[in-house]
Protein backbone atom coordinates (compact mmCIF):
# COMPACT_ATOMS: atom_id res chain seq x y z
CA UNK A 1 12.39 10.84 2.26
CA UNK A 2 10.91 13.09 4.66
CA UNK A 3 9.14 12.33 7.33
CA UNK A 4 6.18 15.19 7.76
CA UNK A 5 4.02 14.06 11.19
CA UNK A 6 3.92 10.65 13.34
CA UNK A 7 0.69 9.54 15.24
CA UNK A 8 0.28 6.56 17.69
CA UNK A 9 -3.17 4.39 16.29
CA UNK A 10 -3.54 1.68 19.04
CA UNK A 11 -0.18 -0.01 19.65
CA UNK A 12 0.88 1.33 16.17
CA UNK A 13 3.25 3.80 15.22
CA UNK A 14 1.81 5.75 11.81
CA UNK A 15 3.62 7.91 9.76
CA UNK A 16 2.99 10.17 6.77
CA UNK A 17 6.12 10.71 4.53
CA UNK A 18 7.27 12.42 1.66
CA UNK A 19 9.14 10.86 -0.95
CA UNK A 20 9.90 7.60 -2.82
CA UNK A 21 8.18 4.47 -1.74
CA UNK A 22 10.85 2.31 -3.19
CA UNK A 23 13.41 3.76 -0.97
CA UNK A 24 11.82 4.20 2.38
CA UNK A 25 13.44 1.05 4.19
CA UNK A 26 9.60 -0.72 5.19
CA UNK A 27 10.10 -4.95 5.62
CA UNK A 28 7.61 -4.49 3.58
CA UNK A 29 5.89 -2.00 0.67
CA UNK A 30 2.53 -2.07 -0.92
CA UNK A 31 2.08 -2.21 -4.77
CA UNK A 32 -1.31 -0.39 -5.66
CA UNK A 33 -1.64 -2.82 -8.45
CA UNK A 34 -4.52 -3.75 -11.08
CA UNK A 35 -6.20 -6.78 -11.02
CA UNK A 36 -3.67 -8.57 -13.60
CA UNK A 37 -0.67 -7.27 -11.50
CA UNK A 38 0.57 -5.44 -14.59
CA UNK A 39 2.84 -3.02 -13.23
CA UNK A 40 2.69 -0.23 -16.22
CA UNK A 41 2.47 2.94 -14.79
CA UNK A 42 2.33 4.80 -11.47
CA UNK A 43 3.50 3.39 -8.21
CA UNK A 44 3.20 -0.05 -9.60
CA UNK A 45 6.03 0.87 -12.55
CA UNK A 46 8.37 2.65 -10.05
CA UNK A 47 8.02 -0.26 -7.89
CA UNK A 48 8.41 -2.66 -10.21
CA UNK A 49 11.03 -0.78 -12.06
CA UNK A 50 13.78 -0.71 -8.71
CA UNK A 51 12.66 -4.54 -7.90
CA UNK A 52 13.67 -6.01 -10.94
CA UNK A 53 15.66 -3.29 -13.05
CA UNK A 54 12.69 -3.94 -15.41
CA UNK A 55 8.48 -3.34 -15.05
CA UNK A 56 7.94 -6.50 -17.78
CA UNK A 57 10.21 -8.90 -15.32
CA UNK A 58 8.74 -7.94 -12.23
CA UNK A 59 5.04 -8.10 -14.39
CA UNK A 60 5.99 -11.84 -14.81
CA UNK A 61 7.53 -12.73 -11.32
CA UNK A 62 3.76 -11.06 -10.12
CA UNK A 63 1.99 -13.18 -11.97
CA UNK A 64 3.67 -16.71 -11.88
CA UNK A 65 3.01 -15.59 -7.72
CA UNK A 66 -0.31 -14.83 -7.93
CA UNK A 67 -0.82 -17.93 -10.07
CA UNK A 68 0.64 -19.84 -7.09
CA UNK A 69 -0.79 -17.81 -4.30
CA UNK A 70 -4.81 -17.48 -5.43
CA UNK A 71 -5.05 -20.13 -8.21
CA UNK A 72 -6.38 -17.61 -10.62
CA UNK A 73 -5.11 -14.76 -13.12
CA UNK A 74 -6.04 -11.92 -11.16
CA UNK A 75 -6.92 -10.91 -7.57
CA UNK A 76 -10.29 -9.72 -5.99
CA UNK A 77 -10.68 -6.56 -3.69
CA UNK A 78 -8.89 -7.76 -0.22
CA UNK A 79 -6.78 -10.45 -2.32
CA UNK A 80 -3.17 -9.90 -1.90
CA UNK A 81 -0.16 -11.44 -3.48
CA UNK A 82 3.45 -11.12 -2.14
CA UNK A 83 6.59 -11.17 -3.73
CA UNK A 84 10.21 -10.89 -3.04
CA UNK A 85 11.61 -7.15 -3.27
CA UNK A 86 14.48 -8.49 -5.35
CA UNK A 87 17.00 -5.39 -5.77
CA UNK A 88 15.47 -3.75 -2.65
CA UNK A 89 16.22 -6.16 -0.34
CA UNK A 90 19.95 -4.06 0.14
CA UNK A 91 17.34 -1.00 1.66
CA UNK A 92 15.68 -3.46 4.19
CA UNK A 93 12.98 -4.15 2.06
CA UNK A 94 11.69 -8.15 2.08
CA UNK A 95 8.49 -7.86 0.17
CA UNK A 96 6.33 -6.26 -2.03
CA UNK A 97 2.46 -6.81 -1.19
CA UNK A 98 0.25 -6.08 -4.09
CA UNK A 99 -3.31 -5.05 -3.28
CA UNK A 100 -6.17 -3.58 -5.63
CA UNK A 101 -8.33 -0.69 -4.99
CA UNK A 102 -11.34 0.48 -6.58
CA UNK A 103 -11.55 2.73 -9.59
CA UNK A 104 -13.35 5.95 -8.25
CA UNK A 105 -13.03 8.27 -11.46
CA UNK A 106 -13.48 11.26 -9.27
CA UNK A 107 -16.34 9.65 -7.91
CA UNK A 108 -17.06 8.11 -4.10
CA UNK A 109 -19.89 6.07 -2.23
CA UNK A 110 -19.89 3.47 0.22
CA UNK A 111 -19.68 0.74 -2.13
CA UNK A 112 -15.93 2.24 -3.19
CA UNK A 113 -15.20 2.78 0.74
CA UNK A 114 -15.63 -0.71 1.43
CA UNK A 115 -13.80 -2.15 -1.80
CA UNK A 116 -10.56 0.36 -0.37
CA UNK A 117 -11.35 -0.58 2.98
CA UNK A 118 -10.58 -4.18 1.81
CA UNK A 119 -7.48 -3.25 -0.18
CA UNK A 120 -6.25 -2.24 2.86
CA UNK A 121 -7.15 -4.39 5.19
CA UNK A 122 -5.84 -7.67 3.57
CA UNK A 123 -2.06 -6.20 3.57
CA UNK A 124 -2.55 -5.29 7.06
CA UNK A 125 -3.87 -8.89 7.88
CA UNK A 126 -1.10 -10.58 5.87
CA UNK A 127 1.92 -8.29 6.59
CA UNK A 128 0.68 -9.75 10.52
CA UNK A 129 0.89 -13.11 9.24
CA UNK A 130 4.17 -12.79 7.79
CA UNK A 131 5.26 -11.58 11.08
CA UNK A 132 6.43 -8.12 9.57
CA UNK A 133 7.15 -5.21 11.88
CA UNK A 134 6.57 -2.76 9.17
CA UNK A 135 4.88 -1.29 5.84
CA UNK A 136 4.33 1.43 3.68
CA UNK A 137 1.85 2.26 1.65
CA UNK A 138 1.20 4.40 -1.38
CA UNK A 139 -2.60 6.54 -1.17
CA UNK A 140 -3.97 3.16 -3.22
CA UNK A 141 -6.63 4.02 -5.41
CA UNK A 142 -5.67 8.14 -5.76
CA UNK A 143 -3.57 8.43 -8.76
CA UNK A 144 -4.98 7.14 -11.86
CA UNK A 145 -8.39 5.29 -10.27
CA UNK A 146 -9.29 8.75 -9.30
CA UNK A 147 -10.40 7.76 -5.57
CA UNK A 148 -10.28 11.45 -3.65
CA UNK A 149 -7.06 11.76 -1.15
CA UNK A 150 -9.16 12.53 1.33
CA UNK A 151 -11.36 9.69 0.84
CA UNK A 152 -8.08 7.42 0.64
CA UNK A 153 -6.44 8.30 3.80
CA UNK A 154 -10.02 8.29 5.76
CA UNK A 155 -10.42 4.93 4.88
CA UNK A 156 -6.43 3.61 5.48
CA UNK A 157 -6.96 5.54 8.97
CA UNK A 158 -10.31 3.18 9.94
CA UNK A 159 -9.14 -0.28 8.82
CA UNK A 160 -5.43 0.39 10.72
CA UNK A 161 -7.61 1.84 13.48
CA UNK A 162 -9.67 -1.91 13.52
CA UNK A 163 -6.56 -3.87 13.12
CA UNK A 164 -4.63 -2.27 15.59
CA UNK A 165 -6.83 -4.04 17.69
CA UNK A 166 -5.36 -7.22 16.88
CA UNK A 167 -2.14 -6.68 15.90
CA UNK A 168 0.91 -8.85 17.46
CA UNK A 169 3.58 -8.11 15.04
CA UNK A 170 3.35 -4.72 12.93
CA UNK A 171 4.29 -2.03 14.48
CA UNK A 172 5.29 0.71 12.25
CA UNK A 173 3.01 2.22 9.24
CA UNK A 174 3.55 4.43 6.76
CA UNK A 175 1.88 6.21 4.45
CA UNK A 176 4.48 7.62 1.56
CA UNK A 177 2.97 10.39 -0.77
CA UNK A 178 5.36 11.70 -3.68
CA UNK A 179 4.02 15.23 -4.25
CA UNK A 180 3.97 18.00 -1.43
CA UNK A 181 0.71 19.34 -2.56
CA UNK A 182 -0.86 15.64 -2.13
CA UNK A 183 1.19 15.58 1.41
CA UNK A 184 -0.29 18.68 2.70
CA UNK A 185 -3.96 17.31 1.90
CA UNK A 186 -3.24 14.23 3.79
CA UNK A 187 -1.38 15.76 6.66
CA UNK A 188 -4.53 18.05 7.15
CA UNK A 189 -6.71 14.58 7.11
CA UNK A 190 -4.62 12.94 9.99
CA UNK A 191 -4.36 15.88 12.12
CA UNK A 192 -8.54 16.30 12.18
CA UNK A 193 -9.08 12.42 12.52
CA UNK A 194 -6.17 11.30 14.59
């Protein structure tokens, strides 16, 4: 993991990383996940994968919580469900937060800002009411939904810039990119809006 720039947002410490999300040491890490929280490719299957040893187990541990959490088989933009990080609870890790974003295909209005907007802000709001110090996220929405970077970070940048304002217990975000390429374009992001 390596840690490329660090900005203060409010009372919060942000970070931009390269790396693995699943080994970055957060209380807690965010699952871009699909509606169904069917963890089958992507962040969601590497995720998944080093919870459980096993993408169909942690599928099933996801759903049986969501079942329990919302009452329904599948969240809404700004739902989340949490569940236990299992194997990466040795790494510091307590939970896994899954959120959904919108799919973008390469495509972005204000209707798809607010739907990310929302992804984001409900881990933010319950990460503070689980009394968590810290998360990481994954650029939700950029990989296979097709929401630009750009766009991705912009929008993580303005809902942790409103929460910070009400924020008693996080301190510490991350944002963990795997590719350099990806990193650079978000780095350049921060730097002009932070």
């Amino acid at each position: 993991m390596r840690m490329v720039l660090e900005k203060t947002i409010g009372n919060i410490s942000f970070r931009l990383a390269e790396g693995d999300i699943t080994v970055c040491g957060a209380e807690a890490i965010v699952n871009a996940a699909n509606r169904k929280l069917e963890h089958g490719g992507g962040v969601a299957y590497a995720i998944a994968k080093a919870c459980a040893g096993s993408a169909e187990e942690y599928t099933r541990i996801s759903k049986k919580a969501m079942k329990e959490q919302t009452g329904r088989d599948h969240i809404e933009h700004g739902e989340v469900v949490v569940t236990p990080a299992i194997r990466l609870e040795e790494r510091g890790t307590k939970y896994v937060i899954h959120t959904v974003g919108p799919v973008c295909s390469g495509k972005w209005n204000e209707e798809l800002e607010r739907k990310l907007y929302l992804a984001f802000s409900g881990v933010l709001d319950r990460a503070e009411e689980l009394g968590i110090k810290s998360v990481a996220f994954p650029a939700v929405s950029a990989g296979i939904y097709g929401c630009p970077l750009e766009n991705v970070v912009k929008t993580l940048l303005k809902a942790l810039d409103n929460f910070s304002r009400k924020a008693k217990n996080l301190e510490d975000v991350m944002l963990v990119i795997y590719d350099s390429e990806s990193v650079e374009i978000a780095r350049k992001v921060i730097d002009e809006s932070v």
